[in-house]
Protein backbone atom coordinates (compact mmCIF):
# COMPACT_ATOMS: atom_id res chain seq x y z
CA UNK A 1 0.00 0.00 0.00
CA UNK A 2 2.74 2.47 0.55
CA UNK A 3 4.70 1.69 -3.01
CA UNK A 4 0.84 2.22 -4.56
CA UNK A 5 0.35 5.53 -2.57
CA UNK A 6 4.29 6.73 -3.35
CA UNK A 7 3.59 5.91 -7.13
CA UNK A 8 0.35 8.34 -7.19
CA UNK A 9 1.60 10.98 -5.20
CA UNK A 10 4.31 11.20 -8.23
CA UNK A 11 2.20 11.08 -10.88
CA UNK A 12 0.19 13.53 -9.43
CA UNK A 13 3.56 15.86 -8.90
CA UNK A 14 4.56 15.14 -12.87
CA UNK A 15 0.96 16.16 -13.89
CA UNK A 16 1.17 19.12 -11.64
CA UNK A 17 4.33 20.30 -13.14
CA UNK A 18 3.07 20.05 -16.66
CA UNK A 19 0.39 21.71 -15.90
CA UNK A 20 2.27 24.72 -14.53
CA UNK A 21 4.21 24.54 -17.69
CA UNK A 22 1.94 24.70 -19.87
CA UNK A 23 -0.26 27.59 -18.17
CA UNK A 24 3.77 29.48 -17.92
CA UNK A 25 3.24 29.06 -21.43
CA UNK A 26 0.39 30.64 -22.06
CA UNK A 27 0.31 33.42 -19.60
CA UNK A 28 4.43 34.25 -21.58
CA UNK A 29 4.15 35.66 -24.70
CA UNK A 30 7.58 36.60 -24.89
CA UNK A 31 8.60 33.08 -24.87
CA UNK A 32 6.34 32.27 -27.89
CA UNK A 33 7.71 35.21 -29.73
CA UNK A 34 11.29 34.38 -28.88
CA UNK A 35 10.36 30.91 -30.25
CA UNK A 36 8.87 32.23 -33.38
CA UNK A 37 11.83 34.27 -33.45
CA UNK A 38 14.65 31.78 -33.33
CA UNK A 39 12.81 29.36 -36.08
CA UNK A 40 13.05 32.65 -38.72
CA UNK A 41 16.79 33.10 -37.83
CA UNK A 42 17.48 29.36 -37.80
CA UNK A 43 15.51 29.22 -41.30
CA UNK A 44 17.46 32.27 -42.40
CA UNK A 45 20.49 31.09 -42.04
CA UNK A 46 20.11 27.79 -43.89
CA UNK A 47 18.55 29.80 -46.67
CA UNK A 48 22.14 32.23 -46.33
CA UNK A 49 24.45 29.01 -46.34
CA UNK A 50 22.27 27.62 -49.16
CA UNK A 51 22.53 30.76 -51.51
CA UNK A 52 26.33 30.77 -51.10
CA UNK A 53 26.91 26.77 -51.17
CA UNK A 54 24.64 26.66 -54.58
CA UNK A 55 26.28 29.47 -56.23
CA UNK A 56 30.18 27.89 -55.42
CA UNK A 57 28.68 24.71 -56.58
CA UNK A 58 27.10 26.19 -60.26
CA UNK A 59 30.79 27.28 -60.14
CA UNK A 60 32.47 24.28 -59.90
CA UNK A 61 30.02 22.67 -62.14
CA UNK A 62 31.23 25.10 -64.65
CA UNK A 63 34.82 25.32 -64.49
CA UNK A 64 34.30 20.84 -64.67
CA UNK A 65 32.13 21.72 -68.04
CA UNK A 66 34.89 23.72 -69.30
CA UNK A 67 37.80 21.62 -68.24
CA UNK A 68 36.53 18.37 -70.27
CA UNK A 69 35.77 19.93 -73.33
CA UNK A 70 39.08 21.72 -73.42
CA UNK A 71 39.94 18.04 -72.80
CA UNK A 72 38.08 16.88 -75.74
CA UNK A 73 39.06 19.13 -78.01
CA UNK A 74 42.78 18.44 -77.24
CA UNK A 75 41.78 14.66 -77.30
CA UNK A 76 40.67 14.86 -80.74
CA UNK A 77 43.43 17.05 -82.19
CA UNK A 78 45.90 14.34 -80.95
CA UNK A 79 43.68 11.85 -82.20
CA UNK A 80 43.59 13.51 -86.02
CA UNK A 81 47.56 13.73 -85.68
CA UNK A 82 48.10 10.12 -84.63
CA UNK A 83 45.96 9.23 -88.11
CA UNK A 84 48.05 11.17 -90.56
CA UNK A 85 51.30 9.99 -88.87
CA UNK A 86 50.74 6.27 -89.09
CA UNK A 87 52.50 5.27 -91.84
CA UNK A 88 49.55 2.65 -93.07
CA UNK A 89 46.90 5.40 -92.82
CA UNK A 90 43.85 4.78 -91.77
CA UNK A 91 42.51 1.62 -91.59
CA UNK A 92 39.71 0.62 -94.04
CA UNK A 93 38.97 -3.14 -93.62
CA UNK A 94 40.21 -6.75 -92.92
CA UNK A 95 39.03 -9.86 -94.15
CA UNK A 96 40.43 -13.51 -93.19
CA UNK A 97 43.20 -12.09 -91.04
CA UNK A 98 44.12 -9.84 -94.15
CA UNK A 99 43.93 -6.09 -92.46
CA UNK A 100 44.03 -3.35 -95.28
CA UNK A 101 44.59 0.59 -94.34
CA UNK A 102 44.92 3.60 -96.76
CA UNK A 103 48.76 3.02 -97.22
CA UNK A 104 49.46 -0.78 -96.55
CA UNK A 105 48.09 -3.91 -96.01
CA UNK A 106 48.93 -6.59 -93.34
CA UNK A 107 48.78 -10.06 -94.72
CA UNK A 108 49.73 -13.34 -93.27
CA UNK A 109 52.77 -12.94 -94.84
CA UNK A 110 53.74 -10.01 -93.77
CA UNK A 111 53.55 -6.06 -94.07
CA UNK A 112 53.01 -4.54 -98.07
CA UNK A 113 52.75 -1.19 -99.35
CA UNK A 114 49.51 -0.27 -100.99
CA UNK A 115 50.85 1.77 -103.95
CA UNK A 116 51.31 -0.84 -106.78
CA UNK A 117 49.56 -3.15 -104.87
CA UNK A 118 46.39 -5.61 -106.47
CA UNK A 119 44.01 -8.27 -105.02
CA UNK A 120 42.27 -10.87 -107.09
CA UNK A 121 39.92 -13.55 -106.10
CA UNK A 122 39.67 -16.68 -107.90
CA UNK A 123 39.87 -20.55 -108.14
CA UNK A 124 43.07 -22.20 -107.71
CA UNK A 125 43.13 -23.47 -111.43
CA UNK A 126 41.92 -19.92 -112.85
CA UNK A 127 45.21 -18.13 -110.64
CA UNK A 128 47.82 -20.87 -111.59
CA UNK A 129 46.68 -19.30 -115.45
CA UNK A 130 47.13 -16.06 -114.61
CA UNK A 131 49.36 -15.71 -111.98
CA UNK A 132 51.88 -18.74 -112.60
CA UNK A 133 55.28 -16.51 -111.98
CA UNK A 134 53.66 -14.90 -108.69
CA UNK A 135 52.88 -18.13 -107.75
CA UNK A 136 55.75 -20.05 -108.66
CA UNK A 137 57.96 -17.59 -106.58
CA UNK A 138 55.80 -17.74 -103.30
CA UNK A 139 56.07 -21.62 -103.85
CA UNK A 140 59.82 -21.57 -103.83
CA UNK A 141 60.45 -19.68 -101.01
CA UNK A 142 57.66 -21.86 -99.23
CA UNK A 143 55.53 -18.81 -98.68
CA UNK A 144 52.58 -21.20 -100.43
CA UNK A 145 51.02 -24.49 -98.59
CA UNK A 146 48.01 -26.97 -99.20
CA UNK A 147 46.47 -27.01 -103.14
CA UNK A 148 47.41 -24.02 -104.54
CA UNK A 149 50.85 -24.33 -103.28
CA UNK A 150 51.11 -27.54 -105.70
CA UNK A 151 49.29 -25.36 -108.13
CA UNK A 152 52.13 -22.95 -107.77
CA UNK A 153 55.17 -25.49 -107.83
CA UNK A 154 57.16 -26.78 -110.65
CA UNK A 155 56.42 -30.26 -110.05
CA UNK A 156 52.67 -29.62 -110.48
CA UNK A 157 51.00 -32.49 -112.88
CA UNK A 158 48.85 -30.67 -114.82
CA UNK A 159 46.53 -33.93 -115.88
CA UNK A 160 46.05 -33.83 -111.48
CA UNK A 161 42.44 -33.15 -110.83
CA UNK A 162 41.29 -30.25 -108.53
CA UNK A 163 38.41 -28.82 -106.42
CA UNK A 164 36.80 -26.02 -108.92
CA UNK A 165 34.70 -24.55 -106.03
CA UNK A 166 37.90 -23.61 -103.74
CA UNK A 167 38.50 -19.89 -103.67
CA UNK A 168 41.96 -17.58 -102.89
CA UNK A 169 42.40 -14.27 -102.31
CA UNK A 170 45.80 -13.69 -103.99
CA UNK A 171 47.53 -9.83 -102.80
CA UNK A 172 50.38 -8.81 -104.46
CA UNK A 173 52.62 -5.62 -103.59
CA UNK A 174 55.74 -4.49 -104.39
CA UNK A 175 57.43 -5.83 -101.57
CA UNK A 176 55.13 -9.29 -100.79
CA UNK A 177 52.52 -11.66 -102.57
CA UNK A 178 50.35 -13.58 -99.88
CA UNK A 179 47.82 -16.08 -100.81
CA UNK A 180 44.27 -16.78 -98.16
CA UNK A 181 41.59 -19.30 -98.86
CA UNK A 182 38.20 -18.25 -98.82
CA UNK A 183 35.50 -20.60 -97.70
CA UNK A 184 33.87 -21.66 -100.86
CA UNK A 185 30.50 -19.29 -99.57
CA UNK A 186 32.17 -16.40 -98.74
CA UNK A 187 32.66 -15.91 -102.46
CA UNK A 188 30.92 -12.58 -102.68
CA UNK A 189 32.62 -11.25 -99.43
CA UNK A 190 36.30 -12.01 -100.59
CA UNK A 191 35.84 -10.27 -104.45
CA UNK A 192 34.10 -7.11 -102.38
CA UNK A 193 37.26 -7.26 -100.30
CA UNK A 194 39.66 -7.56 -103.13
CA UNK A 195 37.93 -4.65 -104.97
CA UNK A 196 38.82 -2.17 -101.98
CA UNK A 197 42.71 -3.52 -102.14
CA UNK A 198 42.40 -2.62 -105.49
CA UNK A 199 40.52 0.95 -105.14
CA UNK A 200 42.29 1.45 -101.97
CA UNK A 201 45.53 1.17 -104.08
CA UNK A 202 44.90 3.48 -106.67
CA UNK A 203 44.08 6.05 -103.89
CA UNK A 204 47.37 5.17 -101.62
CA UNK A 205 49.77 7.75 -104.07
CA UNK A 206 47.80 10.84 -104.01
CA UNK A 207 46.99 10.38 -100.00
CA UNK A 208 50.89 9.85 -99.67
CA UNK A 209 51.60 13.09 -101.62
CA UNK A 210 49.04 15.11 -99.12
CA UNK A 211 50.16 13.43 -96.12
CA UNK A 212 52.88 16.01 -95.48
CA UNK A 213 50.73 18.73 -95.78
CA UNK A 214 48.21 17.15 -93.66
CA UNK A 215 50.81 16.81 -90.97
CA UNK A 216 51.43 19.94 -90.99
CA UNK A 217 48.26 21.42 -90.42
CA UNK A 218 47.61 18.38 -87.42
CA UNK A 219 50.41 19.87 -85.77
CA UNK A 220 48.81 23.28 -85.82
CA UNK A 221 45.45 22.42 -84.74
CA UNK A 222 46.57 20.37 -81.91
CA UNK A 223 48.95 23.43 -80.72
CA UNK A 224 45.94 25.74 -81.16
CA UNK A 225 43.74 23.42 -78.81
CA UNK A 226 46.28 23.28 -76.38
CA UNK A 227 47.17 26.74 -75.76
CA UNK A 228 43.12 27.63 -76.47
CA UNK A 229 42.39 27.71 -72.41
CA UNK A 230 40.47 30.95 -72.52
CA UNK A 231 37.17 29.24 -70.86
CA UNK A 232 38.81 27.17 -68.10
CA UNK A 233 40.70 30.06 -67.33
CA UNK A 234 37.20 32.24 -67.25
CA UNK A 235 35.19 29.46 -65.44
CA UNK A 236 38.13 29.36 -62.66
CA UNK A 237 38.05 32.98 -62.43
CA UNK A 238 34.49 32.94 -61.79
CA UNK A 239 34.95 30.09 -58.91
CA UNK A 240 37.54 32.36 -57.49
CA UNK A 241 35.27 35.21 -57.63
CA UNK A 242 32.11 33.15 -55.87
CA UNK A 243 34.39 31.72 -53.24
CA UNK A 244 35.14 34.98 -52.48
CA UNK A 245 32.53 36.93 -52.78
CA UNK A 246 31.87 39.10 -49.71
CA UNK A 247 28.19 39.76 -50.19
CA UNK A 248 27.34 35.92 -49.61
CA UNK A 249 29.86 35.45 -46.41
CA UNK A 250 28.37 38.72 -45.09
CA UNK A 251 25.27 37.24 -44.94
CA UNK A 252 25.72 34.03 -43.75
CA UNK A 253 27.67 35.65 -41.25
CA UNK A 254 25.18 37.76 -40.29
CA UNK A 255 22.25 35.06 -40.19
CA UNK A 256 24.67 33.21 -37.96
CA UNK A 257 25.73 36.05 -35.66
CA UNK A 258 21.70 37.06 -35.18
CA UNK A 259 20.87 33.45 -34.12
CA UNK A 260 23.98 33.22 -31.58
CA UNK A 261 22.19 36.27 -30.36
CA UNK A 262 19.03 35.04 -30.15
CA UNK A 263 20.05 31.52 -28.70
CA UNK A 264 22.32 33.51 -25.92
CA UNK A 265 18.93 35.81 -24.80
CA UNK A 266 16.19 35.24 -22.49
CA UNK A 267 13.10 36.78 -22.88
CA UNK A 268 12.65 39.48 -19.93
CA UNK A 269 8.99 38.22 -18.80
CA UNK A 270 9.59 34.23 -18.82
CA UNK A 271 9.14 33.42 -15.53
CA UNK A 272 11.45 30.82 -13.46
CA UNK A 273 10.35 27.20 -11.99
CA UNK A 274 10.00 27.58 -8.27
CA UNK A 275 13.04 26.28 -5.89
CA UNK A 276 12.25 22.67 -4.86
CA UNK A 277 11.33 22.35 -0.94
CA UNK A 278 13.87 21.30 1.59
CA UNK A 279 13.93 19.38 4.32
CA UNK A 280 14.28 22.59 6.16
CA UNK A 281 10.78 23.40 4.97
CA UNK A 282 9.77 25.67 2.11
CA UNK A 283 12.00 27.59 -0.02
CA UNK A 284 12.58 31.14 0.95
CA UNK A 285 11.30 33.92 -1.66
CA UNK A 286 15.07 34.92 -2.00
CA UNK A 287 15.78 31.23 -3.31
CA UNK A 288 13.98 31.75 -6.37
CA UNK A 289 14.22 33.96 -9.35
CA UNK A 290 11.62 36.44 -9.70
């Protein structure tokens, strides 16, 4: 019975002392207004540190815009350079490990220059007729393997019989010759192939001829990208400008300063809690704040 009667007697004390809050409440309306008060400074503060941290960022953001397509530009300027330096040029195609560019072609065999260069696609019986002395030469030095290298040899029986279907794709340049087989229906693919080595060879002089010039004028564009830094240089000036800017710390400043100010004051009509009693008896009037 005396735990039960402890426990109400403090609920009734916690109830009581809400209860006084609440009515301190109400009967202060300088506390409400200082309340009100610190919620506008607190709010204008964020809005201060906002306006500052968004315009540094749109900054940044900018000076990043700038810096990768100075990047870019530069990028492809090297890129253009690299092309016209490459002694094979650019590359055009590749077919059955055959990989043709403007100015060579890389064969099985080896590396050939385009100009004088010639492709032909036909059946091993039809390019031992037309191309005995190319062939003859590969098959000596053992560059030639499989049918058409006995198509190409000296001891070739020409009463031998042979498949009429199987294809080659015979290059020749003036450094190399280099024989592939074609699968007998990739026909169509290897002649469209052949016919760029061809085109591609007719072409390879008057590219060579401009390539100095074009080399040239690579050179120049990529030094002109380079040095062109007039918008990174503008955006950073601008991020230097918003970092510094005094307007923007002024304010934040002062939105901080007013709610240190506010936080730090007490309004001049909110009233104190009482002093809790002693064992001595009640709290003297001098005990309390007025």
């Amino acid at each position: 019975m005396a735990f039960v009667s402890a426990l109400i007697v403090l609920v009734v004390l916690i109830a009581g002392g809400l209860t006084f809050r609440a009515k301190r409440r109400r009967r202060d309306p300088l506390a409400a207004e200082h309340h009100a008060e610190l919620k506008v400074a607190r709010k204008g503060l964020r809005e201060a540190e906002k306006a500052r941290n968004d315009a540094i960022r749109n900054a940044q953001r900018s000076l990043r815009s700038a810096e990768r397509a100075h990047a870019k530009q530069v990028r492809q300027a090297q890129s253009a350079l690299s092309e016209v330096t490459n002694p094979d040029g650019k590359r055009i195609g590749s077919y059955g490990g055959v990989k043709l560019h403007e100015l060579a072609v890389h064969t099985p065999n080896g590396r050939g220059d385009l100009i004088g260069a010639s492709a032909t696609v036909d059946t091993a019986g039809n390019l031992v007729l037309s191309k005995r002395p190319t062939l003859t030469r590969m098959a000596a030095g053992g560059l030639l393997l499989g049918p058409l290298g006995a198509l190409g040899s000296l001891a070739f029986q020409k009463t031998k019989k042979h498949d009429a279907r199987e294809l080659y794709l015979l290059i020749e340049t003036p450094d190399l010759a280099s024989v592939v087989k074609c699968p007998a229906d990739e026909g169509l693919k290897a002649r469209s192939f052949a016919a760029k080595i061809n085109t591609a060879a007719k072409q390879a002089e008057a590219i060579a001829a401009a390539r100095p010039g074009q080399i040239q004028e690579a050179r120049k564009t990529l030094a002109s990208a380079e040095a062109d830094t007039a918008a990174v240089e503008s955006a950073r000036a601008e991020l230097a400008q918003v970092e510094g800017d005094t307007v923007l710390s002024e304010h934040v400043e002062v939105a901080q300063a007013r709610l240190l100010a506010l936080e730090a004051a007490r309004p001049s009509g909110q009233l104190a809690l009482p002093a809790p009693a002693t064992d001595d008896g009640p709290a003297k009037s001098g005990d309390a704040s007025p």
